[in-house]
PDB file of N, CA and C in Angstrom:
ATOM      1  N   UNK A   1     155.591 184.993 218.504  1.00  0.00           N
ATOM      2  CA  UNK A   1     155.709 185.452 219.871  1.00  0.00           C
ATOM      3  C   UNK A   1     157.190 185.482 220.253  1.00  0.00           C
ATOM      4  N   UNK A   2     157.589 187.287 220.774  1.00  0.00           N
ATOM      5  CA  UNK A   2     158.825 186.793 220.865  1.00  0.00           C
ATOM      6  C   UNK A   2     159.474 185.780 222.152  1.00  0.00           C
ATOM      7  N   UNK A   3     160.763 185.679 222.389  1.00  0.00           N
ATOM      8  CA  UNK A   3     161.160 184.528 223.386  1.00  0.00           C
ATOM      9  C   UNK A   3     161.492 185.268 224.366  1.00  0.00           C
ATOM     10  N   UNK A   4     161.208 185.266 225.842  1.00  0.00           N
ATOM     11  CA  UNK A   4     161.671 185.824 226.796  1.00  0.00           C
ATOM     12  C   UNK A   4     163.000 185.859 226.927  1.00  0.00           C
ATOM     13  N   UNK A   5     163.971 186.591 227.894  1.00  0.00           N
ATOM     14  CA  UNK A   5     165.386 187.350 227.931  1.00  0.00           C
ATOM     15  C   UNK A   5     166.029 185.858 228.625  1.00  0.00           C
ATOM     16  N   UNK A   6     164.737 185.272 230.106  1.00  0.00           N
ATOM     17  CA  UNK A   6     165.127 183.904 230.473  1.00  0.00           C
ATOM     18  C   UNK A   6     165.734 182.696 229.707  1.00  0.00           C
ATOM     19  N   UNK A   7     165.070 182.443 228.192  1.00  0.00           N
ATOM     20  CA  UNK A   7     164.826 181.484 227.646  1.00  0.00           C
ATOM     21  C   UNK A   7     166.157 182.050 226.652  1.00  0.00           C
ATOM     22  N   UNK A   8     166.652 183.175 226.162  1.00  0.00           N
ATOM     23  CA  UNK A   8     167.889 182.943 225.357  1.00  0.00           C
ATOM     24  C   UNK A   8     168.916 182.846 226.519  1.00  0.00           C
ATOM     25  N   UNK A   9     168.923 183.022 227.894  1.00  0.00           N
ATOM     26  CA  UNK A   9     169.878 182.840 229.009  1.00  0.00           C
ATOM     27  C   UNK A   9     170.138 181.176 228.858  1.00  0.00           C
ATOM     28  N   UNK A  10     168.995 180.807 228.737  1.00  0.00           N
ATOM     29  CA  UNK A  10     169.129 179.363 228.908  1.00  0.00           C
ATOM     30  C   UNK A  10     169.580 178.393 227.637  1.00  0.00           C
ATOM     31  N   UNK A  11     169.216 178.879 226.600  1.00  0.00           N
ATOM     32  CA  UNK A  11     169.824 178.271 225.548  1.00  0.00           C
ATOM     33  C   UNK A  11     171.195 178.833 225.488  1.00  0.00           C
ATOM     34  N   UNK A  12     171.526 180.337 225.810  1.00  0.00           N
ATOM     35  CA  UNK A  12     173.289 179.780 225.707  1.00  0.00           C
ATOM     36  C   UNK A  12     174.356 179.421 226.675  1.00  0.00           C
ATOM     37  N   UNK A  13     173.527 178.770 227.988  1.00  0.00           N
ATOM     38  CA  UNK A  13     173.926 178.044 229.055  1.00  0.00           C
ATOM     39  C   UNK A  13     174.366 176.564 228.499  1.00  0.00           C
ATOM     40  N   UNK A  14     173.149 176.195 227.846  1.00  0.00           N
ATOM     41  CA  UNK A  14     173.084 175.092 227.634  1.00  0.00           C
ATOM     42  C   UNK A  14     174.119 174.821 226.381  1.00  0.00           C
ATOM     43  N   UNK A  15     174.380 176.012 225.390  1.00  0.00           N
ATOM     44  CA  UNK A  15     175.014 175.353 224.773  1.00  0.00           C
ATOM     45  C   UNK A  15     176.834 175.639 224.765  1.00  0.00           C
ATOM     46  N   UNK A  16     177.025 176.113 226.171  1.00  0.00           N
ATOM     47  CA  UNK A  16     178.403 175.827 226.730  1.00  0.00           C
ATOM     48  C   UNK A  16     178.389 177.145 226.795  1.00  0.00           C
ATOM     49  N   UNK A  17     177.898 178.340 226.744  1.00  0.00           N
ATOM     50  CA  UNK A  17     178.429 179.729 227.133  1.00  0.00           C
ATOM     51  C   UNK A  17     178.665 179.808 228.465  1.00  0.00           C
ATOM     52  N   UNK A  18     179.508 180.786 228.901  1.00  0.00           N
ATOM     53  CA  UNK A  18     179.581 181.278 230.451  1.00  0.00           C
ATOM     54  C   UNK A  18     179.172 182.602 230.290  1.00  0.00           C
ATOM     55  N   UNK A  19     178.685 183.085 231.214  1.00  0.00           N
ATOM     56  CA  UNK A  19     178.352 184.902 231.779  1.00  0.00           C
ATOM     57  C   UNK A  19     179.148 185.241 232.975  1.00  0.00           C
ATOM     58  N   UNK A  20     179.186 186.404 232.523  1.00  0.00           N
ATOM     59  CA  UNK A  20     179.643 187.378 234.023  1.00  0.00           C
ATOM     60  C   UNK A  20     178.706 188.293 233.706  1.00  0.00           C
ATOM     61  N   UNK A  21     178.324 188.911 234.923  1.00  0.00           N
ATOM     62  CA  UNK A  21     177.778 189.467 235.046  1.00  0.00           C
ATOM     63  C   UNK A  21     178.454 191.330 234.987  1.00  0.00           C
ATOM     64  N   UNK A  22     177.573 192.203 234.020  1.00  0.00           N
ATOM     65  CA  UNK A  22     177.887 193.556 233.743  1.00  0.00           C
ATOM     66  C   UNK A  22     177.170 194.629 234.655  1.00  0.00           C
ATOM     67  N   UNK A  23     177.449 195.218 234.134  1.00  0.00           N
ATOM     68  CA  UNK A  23     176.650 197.169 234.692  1.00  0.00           C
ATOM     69  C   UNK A  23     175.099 196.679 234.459  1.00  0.00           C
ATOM     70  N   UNK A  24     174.349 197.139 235.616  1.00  0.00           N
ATOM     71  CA  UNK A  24     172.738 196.737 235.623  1.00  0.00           C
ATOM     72  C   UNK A  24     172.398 195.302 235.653  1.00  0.00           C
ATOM     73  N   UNK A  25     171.041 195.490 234.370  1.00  0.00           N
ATOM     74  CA  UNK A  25     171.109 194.341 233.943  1.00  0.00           C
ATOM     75  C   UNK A  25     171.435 193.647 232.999  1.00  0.00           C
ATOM     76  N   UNK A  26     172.490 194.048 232.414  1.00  0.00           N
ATOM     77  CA  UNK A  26     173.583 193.248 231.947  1.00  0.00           C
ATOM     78  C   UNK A  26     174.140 191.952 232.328  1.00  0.00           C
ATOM     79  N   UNK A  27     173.973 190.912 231.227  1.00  0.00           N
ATOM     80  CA  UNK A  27     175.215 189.962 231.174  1.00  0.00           C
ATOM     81  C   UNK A  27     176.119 190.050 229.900  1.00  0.00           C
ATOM     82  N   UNK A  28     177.368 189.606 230.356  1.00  0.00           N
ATOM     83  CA  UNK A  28     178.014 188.900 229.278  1.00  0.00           C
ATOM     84  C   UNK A  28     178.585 188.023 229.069  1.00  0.00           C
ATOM     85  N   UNK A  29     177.873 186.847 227.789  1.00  0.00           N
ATOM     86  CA  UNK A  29     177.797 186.328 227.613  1.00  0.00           C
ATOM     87  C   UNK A  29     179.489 185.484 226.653  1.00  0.00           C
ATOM     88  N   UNK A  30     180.227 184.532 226.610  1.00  0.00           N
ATOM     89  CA  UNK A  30     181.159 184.066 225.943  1.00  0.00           C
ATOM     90  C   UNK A  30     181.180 182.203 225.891  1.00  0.00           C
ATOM     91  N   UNK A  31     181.828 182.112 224.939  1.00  0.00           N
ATOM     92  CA  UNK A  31     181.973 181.377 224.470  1.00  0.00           C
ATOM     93  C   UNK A  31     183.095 180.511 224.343  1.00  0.00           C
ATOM     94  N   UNK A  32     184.404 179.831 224.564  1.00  0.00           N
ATOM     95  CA  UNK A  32     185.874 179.557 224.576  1.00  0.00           C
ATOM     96  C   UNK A  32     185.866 179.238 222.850  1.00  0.00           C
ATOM     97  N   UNK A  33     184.772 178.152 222.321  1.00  0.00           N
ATOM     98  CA  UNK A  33     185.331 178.354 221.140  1.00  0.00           C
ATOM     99  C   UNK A  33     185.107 179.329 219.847  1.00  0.00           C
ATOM    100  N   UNK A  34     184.617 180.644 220.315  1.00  0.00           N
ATOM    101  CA  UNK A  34     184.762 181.498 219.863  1.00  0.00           C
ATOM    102  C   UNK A  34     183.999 182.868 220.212  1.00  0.00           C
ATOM    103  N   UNK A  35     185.554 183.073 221.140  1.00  0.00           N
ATOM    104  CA  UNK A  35     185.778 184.449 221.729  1.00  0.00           C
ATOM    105  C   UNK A  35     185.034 185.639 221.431  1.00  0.00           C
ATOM    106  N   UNK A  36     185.228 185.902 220.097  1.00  0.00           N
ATOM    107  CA  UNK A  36     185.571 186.891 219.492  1.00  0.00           C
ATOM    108  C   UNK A  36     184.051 187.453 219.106  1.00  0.00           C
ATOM    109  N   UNK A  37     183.363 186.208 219.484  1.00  0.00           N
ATOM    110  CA  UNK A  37     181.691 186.832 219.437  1.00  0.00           C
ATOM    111  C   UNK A  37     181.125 186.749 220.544  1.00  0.00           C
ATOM    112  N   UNK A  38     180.919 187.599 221.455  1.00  0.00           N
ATOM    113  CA  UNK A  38     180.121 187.800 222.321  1.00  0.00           C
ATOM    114  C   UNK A  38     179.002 188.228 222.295  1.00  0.00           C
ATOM    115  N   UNK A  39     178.034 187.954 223.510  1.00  0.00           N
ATOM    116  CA  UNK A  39     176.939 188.292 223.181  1.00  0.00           C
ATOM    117  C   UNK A  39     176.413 188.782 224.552  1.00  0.00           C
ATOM    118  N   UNK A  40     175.916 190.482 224.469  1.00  0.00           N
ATOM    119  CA  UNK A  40     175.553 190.718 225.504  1.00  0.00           C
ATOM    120  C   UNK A  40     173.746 190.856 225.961  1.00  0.00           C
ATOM    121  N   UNK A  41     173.394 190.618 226.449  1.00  0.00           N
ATOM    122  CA  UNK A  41     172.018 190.685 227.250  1.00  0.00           C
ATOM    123  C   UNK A  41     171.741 191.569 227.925  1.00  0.00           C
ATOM    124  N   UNK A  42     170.481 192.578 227.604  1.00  0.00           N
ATOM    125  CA  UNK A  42     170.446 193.157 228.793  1.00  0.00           C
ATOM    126  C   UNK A  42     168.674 193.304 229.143  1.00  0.00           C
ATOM    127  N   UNK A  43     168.149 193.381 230.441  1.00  0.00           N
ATOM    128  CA  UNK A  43     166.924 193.282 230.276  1.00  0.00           C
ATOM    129  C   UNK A  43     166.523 191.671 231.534  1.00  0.00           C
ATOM    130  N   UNK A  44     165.412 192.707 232.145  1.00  0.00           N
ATOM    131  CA  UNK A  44     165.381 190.772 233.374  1.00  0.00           C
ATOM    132  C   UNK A  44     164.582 190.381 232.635  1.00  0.00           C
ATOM    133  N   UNK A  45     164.743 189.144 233.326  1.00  0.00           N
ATOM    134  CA  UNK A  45     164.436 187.319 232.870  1.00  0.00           C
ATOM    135  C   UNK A  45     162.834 187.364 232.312  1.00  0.00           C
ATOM    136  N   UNK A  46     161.540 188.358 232.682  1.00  0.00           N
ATOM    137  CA  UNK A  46     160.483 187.966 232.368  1.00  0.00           C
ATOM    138  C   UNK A  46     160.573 189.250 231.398  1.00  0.00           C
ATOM    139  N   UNK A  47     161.217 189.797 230.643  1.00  0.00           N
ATOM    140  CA  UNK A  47     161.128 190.981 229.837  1.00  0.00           C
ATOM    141  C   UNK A  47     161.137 189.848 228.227  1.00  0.00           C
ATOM    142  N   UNK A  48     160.539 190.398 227.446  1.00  0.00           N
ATOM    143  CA  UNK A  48     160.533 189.902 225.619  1.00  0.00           C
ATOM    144  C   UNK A  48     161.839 190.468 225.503  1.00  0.00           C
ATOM    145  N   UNK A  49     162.923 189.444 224.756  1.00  0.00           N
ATOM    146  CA  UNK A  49     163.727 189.423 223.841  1.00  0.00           C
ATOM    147  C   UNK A  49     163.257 190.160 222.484  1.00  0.00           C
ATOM    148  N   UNK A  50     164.224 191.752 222.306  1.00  0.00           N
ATOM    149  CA  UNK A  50     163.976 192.340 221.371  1.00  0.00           C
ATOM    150  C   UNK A  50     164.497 191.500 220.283  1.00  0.00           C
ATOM    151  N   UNK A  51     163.825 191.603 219.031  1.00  0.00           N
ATOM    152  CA  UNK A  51     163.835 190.818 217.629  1.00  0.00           C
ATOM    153  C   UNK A  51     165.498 190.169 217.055  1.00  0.00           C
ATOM    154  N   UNK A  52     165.928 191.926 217.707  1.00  0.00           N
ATOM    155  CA  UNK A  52     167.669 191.609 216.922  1.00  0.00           C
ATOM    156  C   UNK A  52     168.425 190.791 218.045  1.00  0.00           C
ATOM    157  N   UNK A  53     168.240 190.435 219.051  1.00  0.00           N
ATOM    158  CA  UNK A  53     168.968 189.966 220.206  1.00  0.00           C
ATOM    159  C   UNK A  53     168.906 188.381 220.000  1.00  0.00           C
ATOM    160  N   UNK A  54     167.585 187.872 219.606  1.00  0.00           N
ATOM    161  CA  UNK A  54     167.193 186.877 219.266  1.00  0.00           C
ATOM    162  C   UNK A  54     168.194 186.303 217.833  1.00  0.00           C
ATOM    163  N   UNK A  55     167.828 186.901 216.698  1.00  0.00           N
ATOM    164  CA  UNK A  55     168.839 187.153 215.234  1.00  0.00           C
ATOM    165  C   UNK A  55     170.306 186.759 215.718  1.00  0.00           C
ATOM    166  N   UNK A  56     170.677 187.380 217.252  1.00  0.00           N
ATOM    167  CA  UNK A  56     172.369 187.405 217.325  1.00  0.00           C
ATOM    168  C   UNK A  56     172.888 185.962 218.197  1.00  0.00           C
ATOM    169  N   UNK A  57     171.928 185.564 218.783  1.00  0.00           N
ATOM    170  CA  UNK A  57     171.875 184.344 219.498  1.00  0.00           C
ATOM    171  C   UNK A  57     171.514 183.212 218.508  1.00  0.00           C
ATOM    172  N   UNK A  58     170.739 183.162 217.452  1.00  0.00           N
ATOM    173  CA  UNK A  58     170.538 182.122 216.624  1.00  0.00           C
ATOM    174  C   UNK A  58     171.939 182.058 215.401  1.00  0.00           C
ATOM    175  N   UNK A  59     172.568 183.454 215.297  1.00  0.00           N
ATOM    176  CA  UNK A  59     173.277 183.378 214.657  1.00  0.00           C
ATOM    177  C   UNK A  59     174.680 183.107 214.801  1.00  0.00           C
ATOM    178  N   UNK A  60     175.127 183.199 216.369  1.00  0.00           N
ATOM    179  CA  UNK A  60     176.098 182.567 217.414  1.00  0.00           C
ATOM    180  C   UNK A  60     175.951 181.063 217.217  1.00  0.00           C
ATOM    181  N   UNK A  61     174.809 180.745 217.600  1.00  0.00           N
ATOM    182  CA  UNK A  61     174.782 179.200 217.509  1.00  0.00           C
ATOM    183  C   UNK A  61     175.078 178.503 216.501  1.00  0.00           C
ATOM    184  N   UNK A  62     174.205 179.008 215.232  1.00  0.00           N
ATOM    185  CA  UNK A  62     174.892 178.325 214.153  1.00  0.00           C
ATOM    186  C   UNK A  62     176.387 178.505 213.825  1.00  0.00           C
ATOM    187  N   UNK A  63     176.675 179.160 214.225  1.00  0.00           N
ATOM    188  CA  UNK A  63     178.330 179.797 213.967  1.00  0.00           C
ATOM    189  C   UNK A  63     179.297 178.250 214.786  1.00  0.00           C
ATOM    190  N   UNK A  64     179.009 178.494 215.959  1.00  0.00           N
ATOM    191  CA  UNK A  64     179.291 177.194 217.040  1.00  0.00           C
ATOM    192  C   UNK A  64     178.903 175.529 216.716  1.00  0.00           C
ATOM    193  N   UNK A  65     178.018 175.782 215.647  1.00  0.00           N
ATOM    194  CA  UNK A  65     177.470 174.627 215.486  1.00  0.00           C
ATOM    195  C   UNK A  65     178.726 174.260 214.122  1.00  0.00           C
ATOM    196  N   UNK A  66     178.724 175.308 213.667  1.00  0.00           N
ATOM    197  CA  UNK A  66     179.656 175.343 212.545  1.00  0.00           C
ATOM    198  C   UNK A  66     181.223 174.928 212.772  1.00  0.00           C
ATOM    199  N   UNK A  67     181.555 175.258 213.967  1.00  0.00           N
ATOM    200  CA  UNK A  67     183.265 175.139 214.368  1.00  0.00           C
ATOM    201  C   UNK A  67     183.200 173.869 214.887  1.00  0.00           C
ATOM    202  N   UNK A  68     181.464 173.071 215.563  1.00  0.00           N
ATOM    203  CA  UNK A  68     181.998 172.017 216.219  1.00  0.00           C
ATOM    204  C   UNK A  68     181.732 170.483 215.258  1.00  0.00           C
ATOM    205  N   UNK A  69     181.532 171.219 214.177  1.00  0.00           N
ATOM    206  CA  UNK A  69     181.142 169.823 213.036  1.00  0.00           C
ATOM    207  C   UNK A  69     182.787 170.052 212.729  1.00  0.00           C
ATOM    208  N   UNK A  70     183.389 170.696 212.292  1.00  0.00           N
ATOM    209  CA  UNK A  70     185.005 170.661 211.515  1.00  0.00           C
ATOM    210  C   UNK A  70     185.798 169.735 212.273  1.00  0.00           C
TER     211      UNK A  70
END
């Protein structure tokens, strides 16, 4: 089942991202310790997280998880 658009908002709240808010419904999403991957959202809060959006958020994290073990 995929994860609602709410529930990846909230996991990369939680794991120190900030948003501003874009065109529509757009956010974008960043990170300080690493910029250079952003991640944008688009779609309200009770809409399913398409498959690859999900893929780019699990794969951010581990990335982050990766810079904050070094």
């Amino acid at each position: 089942m995929p994860k609602k658009i709410r529930e990846l908002k909230a996991i990369l709240l939680k794991a120190g991202f900030v948003y501003r808010p874009a065109k529509g419904s757009h956010t974008f999403w960043t990170h300080p310790l690493i910029p250079d991957e952003p991640v944008t959202i688009a779609g309200k809060d009770g809409d399913d997280a398409p498959r690859y959006l999900e893929k780019q958020v699990n794969r951010v994290l581990k990335q982050l998880e990766e810079i904050e073990e070094e």
